[in-house]
C-alpha atoms as a PDB file:
ATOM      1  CA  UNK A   1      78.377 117.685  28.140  1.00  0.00           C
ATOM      2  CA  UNK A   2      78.290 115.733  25.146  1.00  0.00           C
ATOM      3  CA  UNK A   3      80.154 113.058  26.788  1.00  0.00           C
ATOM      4  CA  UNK A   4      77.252 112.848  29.194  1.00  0.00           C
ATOM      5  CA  UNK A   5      74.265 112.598  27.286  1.00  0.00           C
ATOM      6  CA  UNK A   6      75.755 109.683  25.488  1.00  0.00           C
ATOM      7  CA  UNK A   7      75.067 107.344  28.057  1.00  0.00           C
ATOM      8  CA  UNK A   8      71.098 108.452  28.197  1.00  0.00           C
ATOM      9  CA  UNK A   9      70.740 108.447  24.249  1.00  0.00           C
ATOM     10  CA  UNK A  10      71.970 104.623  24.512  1.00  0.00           C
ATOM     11  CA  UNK A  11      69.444 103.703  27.390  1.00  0.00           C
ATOM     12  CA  UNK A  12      66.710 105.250  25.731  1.00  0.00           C
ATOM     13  CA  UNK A  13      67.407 103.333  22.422  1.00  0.00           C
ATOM     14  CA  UNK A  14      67.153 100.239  23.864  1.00  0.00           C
ATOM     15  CA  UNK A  15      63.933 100.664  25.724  1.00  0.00           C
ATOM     16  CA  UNK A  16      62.783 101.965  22.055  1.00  0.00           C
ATOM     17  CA  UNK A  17      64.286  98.038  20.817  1.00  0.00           C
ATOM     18  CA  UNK A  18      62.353  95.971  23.325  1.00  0.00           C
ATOM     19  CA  UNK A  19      59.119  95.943  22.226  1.00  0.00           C
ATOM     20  CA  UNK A  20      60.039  94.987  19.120  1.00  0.00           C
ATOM     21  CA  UNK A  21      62.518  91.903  20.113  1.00  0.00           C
ATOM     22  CA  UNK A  22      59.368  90.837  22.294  1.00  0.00           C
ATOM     23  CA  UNK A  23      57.345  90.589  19.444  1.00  0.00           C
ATOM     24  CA  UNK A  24      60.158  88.997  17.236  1.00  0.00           C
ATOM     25  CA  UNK A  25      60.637  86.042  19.975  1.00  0.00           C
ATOM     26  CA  UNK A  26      56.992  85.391  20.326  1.00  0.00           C
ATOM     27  CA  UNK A  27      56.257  85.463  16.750  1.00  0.00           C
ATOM     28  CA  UNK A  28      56.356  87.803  13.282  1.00  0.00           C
ATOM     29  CA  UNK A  29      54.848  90.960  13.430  1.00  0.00           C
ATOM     30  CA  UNK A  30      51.397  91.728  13.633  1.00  0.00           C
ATOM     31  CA  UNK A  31      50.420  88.154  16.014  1.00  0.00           C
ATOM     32  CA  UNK A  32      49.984  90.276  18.733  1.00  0.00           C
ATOM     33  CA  UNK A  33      47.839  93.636  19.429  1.00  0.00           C
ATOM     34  CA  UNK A  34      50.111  96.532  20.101  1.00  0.00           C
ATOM     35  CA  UNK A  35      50.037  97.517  23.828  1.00  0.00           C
ATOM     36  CA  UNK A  36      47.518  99.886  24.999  1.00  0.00           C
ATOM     37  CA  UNK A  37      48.264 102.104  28.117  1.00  0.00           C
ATOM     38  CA  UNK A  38      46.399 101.990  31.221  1.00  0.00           C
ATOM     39  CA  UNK A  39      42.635 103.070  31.348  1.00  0.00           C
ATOM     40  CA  UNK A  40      42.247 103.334  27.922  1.00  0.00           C
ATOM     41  CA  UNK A  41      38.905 102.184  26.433  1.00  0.00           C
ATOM     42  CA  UNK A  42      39.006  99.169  25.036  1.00  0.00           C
ATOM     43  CA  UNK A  43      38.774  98.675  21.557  1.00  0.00           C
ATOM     44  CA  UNK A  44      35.732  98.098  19.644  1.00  0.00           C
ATOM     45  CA  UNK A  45      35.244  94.074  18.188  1.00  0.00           C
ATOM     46  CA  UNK A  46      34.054  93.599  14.942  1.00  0.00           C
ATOM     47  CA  UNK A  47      30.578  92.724  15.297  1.00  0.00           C
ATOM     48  CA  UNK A  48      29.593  89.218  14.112  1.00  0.00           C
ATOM     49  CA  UNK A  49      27.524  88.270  10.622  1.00  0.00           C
ATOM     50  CA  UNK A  50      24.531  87.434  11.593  1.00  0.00           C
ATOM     51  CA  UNK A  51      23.462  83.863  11.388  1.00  0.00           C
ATOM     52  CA  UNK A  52      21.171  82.719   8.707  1.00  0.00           C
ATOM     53  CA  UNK A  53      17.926  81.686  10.106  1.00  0.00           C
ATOM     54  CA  UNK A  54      17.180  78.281   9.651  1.00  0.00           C
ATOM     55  CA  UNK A  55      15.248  77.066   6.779  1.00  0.00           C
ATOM     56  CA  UNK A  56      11.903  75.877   8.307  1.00  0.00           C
ATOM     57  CA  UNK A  57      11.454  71.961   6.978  1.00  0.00           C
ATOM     58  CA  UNK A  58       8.893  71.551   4.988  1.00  0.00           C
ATOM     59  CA  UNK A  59       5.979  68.747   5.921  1.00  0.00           C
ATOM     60  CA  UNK A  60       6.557  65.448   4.261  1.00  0.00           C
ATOM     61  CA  UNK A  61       4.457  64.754   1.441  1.00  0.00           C
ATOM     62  CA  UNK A  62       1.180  62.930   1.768  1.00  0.00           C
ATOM     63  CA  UNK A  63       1.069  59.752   0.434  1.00  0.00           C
ATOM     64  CA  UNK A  64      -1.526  59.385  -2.360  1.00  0.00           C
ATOM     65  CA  UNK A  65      -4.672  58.410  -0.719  1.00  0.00           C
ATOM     66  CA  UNK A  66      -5.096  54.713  -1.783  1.00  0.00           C
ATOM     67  CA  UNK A  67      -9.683  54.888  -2.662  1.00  0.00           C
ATOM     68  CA  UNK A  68     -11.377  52.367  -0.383  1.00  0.00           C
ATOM     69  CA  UNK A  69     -12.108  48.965  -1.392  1.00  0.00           C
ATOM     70  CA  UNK A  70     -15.125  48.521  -3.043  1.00  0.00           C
ATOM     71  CA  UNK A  71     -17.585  47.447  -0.767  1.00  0.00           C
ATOM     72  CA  UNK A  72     -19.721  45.268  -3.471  1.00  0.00           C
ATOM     73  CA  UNK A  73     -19.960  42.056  -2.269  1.00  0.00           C
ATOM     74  CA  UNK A  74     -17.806  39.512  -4.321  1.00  0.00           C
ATOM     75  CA  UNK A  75     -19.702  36.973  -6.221  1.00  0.00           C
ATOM     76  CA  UNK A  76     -19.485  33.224  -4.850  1.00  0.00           C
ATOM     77  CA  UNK A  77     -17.408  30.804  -5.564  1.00  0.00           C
ATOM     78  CA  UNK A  78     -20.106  27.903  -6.628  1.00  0.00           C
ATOM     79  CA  UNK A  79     -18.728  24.970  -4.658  1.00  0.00           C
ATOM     80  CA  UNK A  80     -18.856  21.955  -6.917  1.00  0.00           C
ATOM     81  CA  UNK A  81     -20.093  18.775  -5.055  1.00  0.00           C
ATOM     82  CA  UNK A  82     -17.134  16.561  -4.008  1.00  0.00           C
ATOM     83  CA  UNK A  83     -16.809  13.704  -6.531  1.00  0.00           C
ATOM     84  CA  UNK A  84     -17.588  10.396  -5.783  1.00  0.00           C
ATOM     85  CA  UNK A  85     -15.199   7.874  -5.012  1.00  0.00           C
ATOM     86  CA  UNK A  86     -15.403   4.856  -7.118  1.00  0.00           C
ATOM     87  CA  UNK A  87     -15.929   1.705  -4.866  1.00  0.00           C
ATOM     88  CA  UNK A  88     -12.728  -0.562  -4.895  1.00  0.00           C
ATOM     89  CA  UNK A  89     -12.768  -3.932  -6.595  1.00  0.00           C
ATOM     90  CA  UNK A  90     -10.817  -6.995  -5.323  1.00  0.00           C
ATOM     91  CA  UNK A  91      -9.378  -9.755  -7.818  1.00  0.00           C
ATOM     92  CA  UNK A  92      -8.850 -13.404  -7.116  1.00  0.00           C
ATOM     93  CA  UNK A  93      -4.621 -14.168  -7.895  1.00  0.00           C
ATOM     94  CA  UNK A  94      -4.019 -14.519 -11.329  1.00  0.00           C
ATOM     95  CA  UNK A  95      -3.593 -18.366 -10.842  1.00  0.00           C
ATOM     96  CA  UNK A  96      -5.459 -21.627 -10.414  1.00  0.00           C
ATOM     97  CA  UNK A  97      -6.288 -22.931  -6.973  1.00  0.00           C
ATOM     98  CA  UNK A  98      -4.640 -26.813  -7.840  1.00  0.00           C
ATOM     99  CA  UNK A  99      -2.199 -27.885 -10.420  1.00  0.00           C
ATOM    100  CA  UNK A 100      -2.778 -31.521 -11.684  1.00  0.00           C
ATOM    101  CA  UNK A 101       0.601 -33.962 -10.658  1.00  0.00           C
ATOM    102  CA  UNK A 102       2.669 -34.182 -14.019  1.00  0.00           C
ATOM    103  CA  UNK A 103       2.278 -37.072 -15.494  1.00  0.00           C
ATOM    104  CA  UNK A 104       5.564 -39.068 -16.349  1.00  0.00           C
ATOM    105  CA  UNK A 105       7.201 -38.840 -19.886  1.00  0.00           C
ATOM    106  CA  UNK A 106       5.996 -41.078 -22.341  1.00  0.00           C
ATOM    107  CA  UNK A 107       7.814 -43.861 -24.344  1.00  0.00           C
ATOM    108  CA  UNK A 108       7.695 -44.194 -27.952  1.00  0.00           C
ATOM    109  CA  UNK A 109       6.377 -47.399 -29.022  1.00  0.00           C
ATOM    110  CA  UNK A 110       7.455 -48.406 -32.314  1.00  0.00           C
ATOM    111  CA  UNK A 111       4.855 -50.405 -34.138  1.00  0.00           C
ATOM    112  CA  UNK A 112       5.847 -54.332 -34.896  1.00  0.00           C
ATOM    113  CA  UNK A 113       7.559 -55.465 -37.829  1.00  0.00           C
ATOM    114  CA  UNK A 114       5.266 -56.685 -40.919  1.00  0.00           C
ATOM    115  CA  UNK A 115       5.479 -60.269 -41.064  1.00  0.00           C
ATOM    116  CA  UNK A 116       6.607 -62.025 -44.216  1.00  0.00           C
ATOM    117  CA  UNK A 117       3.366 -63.320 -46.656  1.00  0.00           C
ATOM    118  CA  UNK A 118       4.802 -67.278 -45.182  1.00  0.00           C
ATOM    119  CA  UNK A 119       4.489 -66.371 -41.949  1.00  0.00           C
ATOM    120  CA  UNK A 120       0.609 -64.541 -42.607  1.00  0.00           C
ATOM    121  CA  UNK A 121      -0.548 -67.416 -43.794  1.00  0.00           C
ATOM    122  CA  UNK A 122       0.818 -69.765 -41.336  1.00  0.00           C
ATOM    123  CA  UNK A 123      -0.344 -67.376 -38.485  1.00  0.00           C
ATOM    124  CA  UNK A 124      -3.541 -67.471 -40.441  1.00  0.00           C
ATOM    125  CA  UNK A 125      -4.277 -70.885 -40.675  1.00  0.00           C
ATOM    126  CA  UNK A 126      -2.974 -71.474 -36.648  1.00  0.00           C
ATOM    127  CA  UNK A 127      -5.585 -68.659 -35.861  1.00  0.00           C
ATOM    128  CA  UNK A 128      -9.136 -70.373 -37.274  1.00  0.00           C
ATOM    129  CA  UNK A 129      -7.669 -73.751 -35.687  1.00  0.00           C
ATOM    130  CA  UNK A 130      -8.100 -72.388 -32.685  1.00  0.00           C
ATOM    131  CA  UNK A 131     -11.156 -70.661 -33.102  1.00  0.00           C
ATOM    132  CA  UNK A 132     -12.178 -73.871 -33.782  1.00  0.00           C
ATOM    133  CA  UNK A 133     -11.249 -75.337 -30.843  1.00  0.00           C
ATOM    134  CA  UNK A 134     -12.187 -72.614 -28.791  1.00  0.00           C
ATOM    135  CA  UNK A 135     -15.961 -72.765 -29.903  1.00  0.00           C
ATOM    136  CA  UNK A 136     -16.132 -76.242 -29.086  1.00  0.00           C
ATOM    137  CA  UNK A 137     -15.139 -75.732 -25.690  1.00  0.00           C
ATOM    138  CA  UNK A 138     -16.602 -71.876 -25.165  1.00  0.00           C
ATOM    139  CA  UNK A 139     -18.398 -70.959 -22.060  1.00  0.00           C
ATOM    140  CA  UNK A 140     -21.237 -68.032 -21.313  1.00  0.00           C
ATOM    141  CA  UNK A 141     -18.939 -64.860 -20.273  1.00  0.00           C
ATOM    142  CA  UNK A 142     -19.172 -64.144 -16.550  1.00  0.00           C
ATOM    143  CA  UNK A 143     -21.003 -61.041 -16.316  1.00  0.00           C
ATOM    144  CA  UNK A 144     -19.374 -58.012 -15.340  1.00  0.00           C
ATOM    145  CA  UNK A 145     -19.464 -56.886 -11.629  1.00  0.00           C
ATOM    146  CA  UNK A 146     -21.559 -53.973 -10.387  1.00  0.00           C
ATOM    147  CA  UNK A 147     -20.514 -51.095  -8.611  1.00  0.00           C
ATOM    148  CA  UNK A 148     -20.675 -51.336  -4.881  1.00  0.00           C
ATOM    149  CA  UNK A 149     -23.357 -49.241  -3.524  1.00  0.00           C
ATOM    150  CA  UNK A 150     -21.865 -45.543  -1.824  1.00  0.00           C
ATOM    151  CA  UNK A 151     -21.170 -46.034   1.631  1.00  0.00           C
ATOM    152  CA  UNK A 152     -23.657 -43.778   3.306  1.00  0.00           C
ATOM    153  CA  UNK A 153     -22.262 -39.714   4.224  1.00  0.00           C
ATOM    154  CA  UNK A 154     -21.735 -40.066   8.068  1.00  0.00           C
ATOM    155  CA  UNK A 155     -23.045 -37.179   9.988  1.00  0.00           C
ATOM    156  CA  UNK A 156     -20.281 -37.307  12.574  1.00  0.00           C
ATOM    157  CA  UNK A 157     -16.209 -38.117  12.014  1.00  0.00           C
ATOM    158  CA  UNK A 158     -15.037 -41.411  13.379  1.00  0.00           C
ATOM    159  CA  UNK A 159     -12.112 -39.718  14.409  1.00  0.00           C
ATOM    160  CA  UNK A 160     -12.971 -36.609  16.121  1.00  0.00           C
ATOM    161  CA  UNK A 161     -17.140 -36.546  17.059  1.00  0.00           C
ATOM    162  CA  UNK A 162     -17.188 -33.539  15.173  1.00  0.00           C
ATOM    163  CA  UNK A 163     -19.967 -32.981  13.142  1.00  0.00           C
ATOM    164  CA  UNK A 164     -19.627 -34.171   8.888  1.00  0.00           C
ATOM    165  CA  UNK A 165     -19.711 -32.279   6.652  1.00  0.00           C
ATOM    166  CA  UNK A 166     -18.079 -29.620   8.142  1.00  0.00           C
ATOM    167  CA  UNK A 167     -16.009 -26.627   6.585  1.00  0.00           C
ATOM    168  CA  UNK A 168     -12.318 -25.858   7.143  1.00  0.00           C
ATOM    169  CA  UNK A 169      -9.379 -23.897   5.284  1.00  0.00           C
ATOM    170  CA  UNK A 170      -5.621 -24.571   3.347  1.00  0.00           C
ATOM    171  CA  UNK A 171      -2.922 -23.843   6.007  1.00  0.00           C
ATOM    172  CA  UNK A 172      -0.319 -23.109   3.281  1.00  0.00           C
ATOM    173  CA  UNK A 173       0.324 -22.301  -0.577  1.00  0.00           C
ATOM    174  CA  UNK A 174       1.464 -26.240  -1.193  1.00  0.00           C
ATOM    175  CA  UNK A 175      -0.976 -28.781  -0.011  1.00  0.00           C
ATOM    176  CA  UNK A 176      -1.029 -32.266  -2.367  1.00  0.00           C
ATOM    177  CA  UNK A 177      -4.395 -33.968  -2.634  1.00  0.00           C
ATOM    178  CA  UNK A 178      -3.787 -37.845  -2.721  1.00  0.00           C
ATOM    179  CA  UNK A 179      -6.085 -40.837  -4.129  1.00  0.00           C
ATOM    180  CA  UNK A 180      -6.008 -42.492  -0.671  1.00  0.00           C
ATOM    181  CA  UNK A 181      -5.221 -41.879   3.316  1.00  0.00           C
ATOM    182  CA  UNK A 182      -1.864 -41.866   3.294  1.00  0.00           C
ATOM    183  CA  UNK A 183       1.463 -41.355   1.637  1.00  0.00           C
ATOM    184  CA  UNK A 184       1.383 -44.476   0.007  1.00  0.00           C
ATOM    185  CA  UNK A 185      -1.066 -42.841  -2.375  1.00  0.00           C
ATOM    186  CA  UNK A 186      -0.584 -41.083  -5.913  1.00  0.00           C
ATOM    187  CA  UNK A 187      -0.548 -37.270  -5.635  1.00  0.00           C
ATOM    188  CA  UNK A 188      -3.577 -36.255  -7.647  1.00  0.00           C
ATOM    189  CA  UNK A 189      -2.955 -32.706  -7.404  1.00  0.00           C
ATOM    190  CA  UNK A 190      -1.472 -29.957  -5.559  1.00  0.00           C
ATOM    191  CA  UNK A 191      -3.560 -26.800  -4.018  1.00  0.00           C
ATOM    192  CA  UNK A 192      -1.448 -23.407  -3.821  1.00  0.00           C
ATOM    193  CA  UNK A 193      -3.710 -21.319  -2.224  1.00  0.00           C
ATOM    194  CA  UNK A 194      -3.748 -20.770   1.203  1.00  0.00           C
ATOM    195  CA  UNK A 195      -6.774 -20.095   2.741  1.00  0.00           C
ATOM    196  CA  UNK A 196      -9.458 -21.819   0.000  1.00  0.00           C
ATOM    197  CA  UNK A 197     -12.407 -23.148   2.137  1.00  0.00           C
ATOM    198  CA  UNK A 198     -12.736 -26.907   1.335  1.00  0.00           C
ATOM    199  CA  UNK A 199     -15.573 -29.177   3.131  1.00  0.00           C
ATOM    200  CA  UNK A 200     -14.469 -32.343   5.490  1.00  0.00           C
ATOM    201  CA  UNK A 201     -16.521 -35.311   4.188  1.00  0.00           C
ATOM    202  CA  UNK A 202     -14.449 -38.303   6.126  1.00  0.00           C
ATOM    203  CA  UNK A 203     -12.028 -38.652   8.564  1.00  0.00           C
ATOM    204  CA  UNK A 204      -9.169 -41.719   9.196  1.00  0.00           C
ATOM    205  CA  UNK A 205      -6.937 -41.793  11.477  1.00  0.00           C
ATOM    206  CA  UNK A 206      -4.634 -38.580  10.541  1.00  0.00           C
ATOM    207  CA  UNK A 207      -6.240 -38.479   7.171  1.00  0.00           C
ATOM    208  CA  UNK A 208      -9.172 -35.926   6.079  1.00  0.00           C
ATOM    209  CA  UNK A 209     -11.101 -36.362   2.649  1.00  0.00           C
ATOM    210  CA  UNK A 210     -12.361 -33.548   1.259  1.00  0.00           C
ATOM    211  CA  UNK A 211     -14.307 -31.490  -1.539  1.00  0.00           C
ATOM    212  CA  UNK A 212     -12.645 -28.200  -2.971  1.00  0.00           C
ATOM    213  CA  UNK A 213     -15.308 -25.245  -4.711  1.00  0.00           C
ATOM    214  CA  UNK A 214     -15.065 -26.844  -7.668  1.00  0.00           C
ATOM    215  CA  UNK A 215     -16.225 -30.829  -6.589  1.00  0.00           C
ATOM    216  CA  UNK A 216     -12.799 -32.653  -6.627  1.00  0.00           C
ATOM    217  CA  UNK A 217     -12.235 -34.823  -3.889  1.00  0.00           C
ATOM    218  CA  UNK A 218      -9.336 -36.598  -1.969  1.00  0.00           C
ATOM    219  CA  UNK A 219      -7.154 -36.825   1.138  1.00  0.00           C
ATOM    220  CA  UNK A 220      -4.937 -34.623   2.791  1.00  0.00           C
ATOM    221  CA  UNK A 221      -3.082 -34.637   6.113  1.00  0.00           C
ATOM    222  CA  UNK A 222      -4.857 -33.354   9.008  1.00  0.00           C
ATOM    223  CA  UNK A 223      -1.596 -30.974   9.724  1.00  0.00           C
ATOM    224  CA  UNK A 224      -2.594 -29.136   6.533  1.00  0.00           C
ATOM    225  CA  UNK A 225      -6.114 -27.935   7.522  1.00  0.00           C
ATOM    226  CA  UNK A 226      -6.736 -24.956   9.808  1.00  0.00           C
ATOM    227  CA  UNK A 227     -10.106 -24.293  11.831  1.00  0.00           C
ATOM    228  CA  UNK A 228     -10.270 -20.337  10.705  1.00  0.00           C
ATOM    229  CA  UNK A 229     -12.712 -19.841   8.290  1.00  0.00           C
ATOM    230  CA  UNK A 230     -13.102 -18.315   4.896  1.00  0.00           C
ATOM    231  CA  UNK A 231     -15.551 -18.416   1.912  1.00  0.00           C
ATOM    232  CA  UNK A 232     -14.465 -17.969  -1.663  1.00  0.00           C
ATOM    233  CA  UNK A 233     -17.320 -15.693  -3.627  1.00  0.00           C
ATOM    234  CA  UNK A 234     -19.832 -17.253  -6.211  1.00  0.00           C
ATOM    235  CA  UNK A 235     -20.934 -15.991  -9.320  1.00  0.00           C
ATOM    236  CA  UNK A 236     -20.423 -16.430 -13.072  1.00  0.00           C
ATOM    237  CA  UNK A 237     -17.023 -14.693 -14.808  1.00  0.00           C
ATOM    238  CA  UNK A 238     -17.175 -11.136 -15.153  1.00  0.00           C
ATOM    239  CA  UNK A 239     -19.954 -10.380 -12.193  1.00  0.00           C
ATOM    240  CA  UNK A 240     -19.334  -8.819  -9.106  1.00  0.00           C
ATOM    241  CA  UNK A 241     -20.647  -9.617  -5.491  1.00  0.00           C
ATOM    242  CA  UNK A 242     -20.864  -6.454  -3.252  1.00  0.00           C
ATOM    243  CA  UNK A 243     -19.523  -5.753   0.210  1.00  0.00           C
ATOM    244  CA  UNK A 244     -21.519  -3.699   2.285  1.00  0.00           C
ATOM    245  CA  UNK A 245     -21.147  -1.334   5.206  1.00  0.00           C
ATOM    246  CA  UNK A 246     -24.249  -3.377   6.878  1.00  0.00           C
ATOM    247  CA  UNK A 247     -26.164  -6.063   6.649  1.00  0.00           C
ATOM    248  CA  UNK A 248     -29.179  -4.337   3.895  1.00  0.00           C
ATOM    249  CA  UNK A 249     -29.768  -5.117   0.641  1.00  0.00           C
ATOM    250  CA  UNK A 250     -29.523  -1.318  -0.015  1.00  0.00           C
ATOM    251  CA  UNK A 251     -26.741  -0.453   2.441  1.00  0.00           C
ATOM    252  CA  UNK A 252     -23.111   1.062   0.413  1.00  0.00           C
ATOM    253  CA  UNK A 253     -20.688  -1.157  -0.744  1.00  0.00           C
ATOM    254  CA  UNK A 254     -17.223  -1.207   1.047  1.00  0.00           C
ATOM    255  CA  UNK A 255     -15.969  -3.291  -2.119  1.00  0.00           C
ATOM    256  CA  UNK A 256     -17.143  -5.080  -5.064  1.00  0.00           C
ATOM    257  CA  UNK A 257     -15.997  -8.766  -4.909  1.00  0.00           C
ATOM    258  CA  UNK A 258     -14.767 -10.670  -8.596  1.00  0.00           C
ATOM    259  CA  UNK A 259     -15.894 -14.270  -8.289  1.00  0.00           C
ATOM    260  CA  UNK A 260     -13.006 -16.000  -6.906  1.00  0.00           C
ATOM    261  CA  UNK A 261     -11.694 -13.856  -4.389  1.00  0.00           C
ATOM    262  CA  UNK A 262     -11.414 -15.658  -0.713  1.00  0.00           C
ATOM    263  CA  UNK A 263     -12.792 -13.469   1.946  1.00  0.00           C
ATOM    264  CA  UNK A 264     -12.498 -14.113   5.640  1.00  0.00           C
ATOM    265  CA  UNK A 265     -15.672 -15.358   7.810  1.00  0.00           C
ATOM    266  CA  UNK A 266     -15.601 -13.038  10.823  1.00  0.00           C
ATOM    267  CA  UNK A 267     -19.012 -13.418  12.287  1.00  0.00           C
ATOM    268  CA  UNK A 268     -22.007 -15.320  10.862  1.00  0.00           C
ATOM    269  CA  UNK A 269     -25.045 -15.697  13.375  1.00  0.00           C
ATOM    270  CA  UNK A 270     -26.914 -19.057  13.407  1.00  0.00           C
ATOM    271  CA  UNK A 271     -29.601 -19.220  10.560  1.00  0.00           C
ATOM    272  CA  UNK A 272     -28.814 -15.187   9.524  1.00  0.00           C
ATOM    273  CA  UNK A 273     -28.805 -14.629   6.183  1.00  0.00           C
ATOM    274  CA  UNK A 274     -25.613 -12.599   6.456  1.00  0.00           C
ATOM    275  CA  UNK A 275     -22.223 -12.734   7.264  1.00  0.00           C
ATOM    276  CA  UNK A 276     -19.452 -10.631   8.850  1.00  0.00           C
ATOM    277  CA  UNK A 277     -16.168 -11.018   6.287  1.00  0.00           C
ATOM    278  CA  UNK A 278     -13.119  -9.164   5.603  1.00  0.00           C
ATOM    279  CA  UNK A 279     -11.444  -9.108   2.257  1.00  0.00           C
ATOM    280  CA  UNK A 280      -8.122  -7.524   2.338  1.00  0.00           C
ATOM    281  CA  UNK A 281      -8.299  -4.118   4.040  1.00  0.00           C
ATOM    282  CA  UNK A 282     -12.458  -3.718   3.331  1.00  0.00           C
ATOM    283  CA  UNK A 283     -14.678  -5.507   6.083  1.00  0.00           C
ATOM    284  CA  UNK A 284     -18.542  -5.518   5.351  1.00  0.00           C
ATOM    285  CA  UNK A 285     -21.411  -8.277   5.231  1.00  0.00           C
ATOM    286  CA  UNK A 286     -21.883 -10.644   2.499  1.00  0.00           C
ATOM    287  CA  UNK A 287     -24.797 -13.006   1.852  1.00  0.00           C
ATOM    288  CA  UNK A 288     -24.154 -16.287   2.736  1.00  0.00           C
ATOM    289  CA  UNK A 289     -25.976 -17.436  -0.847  1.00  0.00           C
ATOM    290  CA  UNK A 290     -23.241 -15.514  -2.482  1.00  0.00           C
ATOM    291  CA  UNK A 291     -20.339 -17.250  -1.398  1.00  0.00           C
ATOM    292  CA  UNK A 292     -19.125 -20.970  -0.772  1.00  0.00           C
ATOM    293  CA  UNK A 293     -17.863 -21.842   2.366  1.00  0.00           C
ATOM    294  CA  UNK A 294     -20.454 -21.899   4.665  1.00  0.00           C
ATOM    295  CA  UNK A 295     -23.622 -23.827   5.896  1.00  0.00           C
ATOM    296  CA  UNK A 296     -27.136 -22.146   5.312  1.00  0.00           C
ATOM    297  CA  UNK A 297     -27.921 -22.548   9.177  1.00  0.00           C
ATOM    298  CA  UNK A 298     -24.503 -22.332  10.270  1.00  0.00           C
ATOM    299  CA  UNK A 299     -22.810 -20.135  13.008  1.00  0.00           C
ATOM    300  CA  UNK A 300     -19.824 -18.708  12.730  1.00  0.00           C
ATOM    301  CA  UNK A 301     -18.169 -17.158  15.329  1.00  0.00           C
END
């Protein structure tokens, strides 16, 4: 009998073993619930901690209220009146209008030797002999020739019909003035100013004579004159003529003139006190008393 329950012992051991070596080969003990039969009610789960409500946010600060501007009116600026510009004054070049020709270099001369007392006396004596003979023998002196009279001012050129005197301007900075009409006269001096107004008193041939501002006459070549006028301003060192916006006595001045200064004859209407010039960059109306260049009856156009 024993011999038979032997075999039933061993199978029920090792249906006891098998849950066991299920749970060893899937992992150590306790990884999986043990098994609950059939229809059995399941388990109770752990209920949950509740979760924390959340912590309501809080409104964002106010920014400081900033006060409102003041609403007094600010006190005005007071505006200062806009300052006067001074009036711009125009020089003449810091040079002269002609340069004399230079004259050539001297020679010493070294004063005769003194005669020896002999040769005084002997000099001497030959000296009153001949005054002697001279008074014998002495005529009345011839006397001394007059000037020719001034060949009349012709009112129109020989040359060109144009009218005489008539005005007319330097074409360039280097113009020479000669004695005569032509080149076989002395240079008397040279101008270097282009643009001076001189006045046209004769005409030959390709010659002009002429008067500057300041009276001195001579000839130049007709290839150094130009018809465009210009005027050069009057008035006494250290005065100023003015240049005006118009033609009044109490207009603005555009620019205040130094005597000197060469200004440019735009417009001048015939027997019109004023004139249209241009001196530099400034354009206005001059008297025609206040400069030199221009007839008193004159148009200019």
């Amino acid at each position: 009998m024993t011999a038979f329950l032997r075999p039933g012992f061993v199978a029920l051991a090792l249906l006891a073993s098998l849950p066991a070596a299920a749970q060893s080969s899937l992992g150590g003990a306790g990884s999986l619930p043990p098994p609950q039969p059939r229809g059995a009610p399941a388990a109770p789960t752990a209920p949950t901690a509740p979760t924390a409500p959340a912590a309501p946010r809080r409104p964002p600060a106010a920014s400081a209220a900033t006060p409102p501007a003041s609403t007094q009116p600010r006190p005005q600026r007071t505006t200062r009146p806009p300052t006067e510009q001074a009036t711009p004054v125009v020089r003449p070049p810091n040079r002269p209008n002609a340069r004399p020709r230079t004259p050539p270099a001297t020679q010493a001369v070294r004063p005769p030797s003194q005669p020896s007392a002999t040769n005084r006396g002997r000099a001497a004596a030959g000296a009153a002999a001949g005054a002697a003979a001279g008074a014998a023998t002495a005529r009345p002196a011839d006397p001394a020739p007059t000037a020719p009279a001034p060949e009349p001012q012709p009112s129109v050129g020989t040359v060109t019909g144009l009218a005489l005197p008539r005005f007319a301007a330097l074409r360039s900075d280097e113009v020479n003035l000669r004695t005569g009409p032509g080149t076989r006269f002395p240079i008397e001096w040279t101008f270097q100013r282009r643009e001076l107004p001189v006045e046209i008193t004769r005409e030959f041939e390709l010659w002009r004579r002429i008067r500057d501002p300041e009276g001195t006459e001579g000839w130049v070549h007709q290839s150094t004159l130009m018809g465009r006028r210009s005027a050069i301003v009057r008035g006494a060192p250290g005065t100023e003529t003015s240049l005006r916006r118009r033609p009044e006595d109490d207009a603005a001045p555009v620019a205040r003139l130094r005597p000197g200064v060469v200004v440019r004859l735009r417009q001048c209407e015939a027997r019109n006190p004023w004139c249209e010039a241009q001196a530099g960059d400034y354009r206005g109306y001059i008297r025609r008393s206040e400069v030199w260049g221009v007839l008193a009856d004159e148009e200019v156009k």
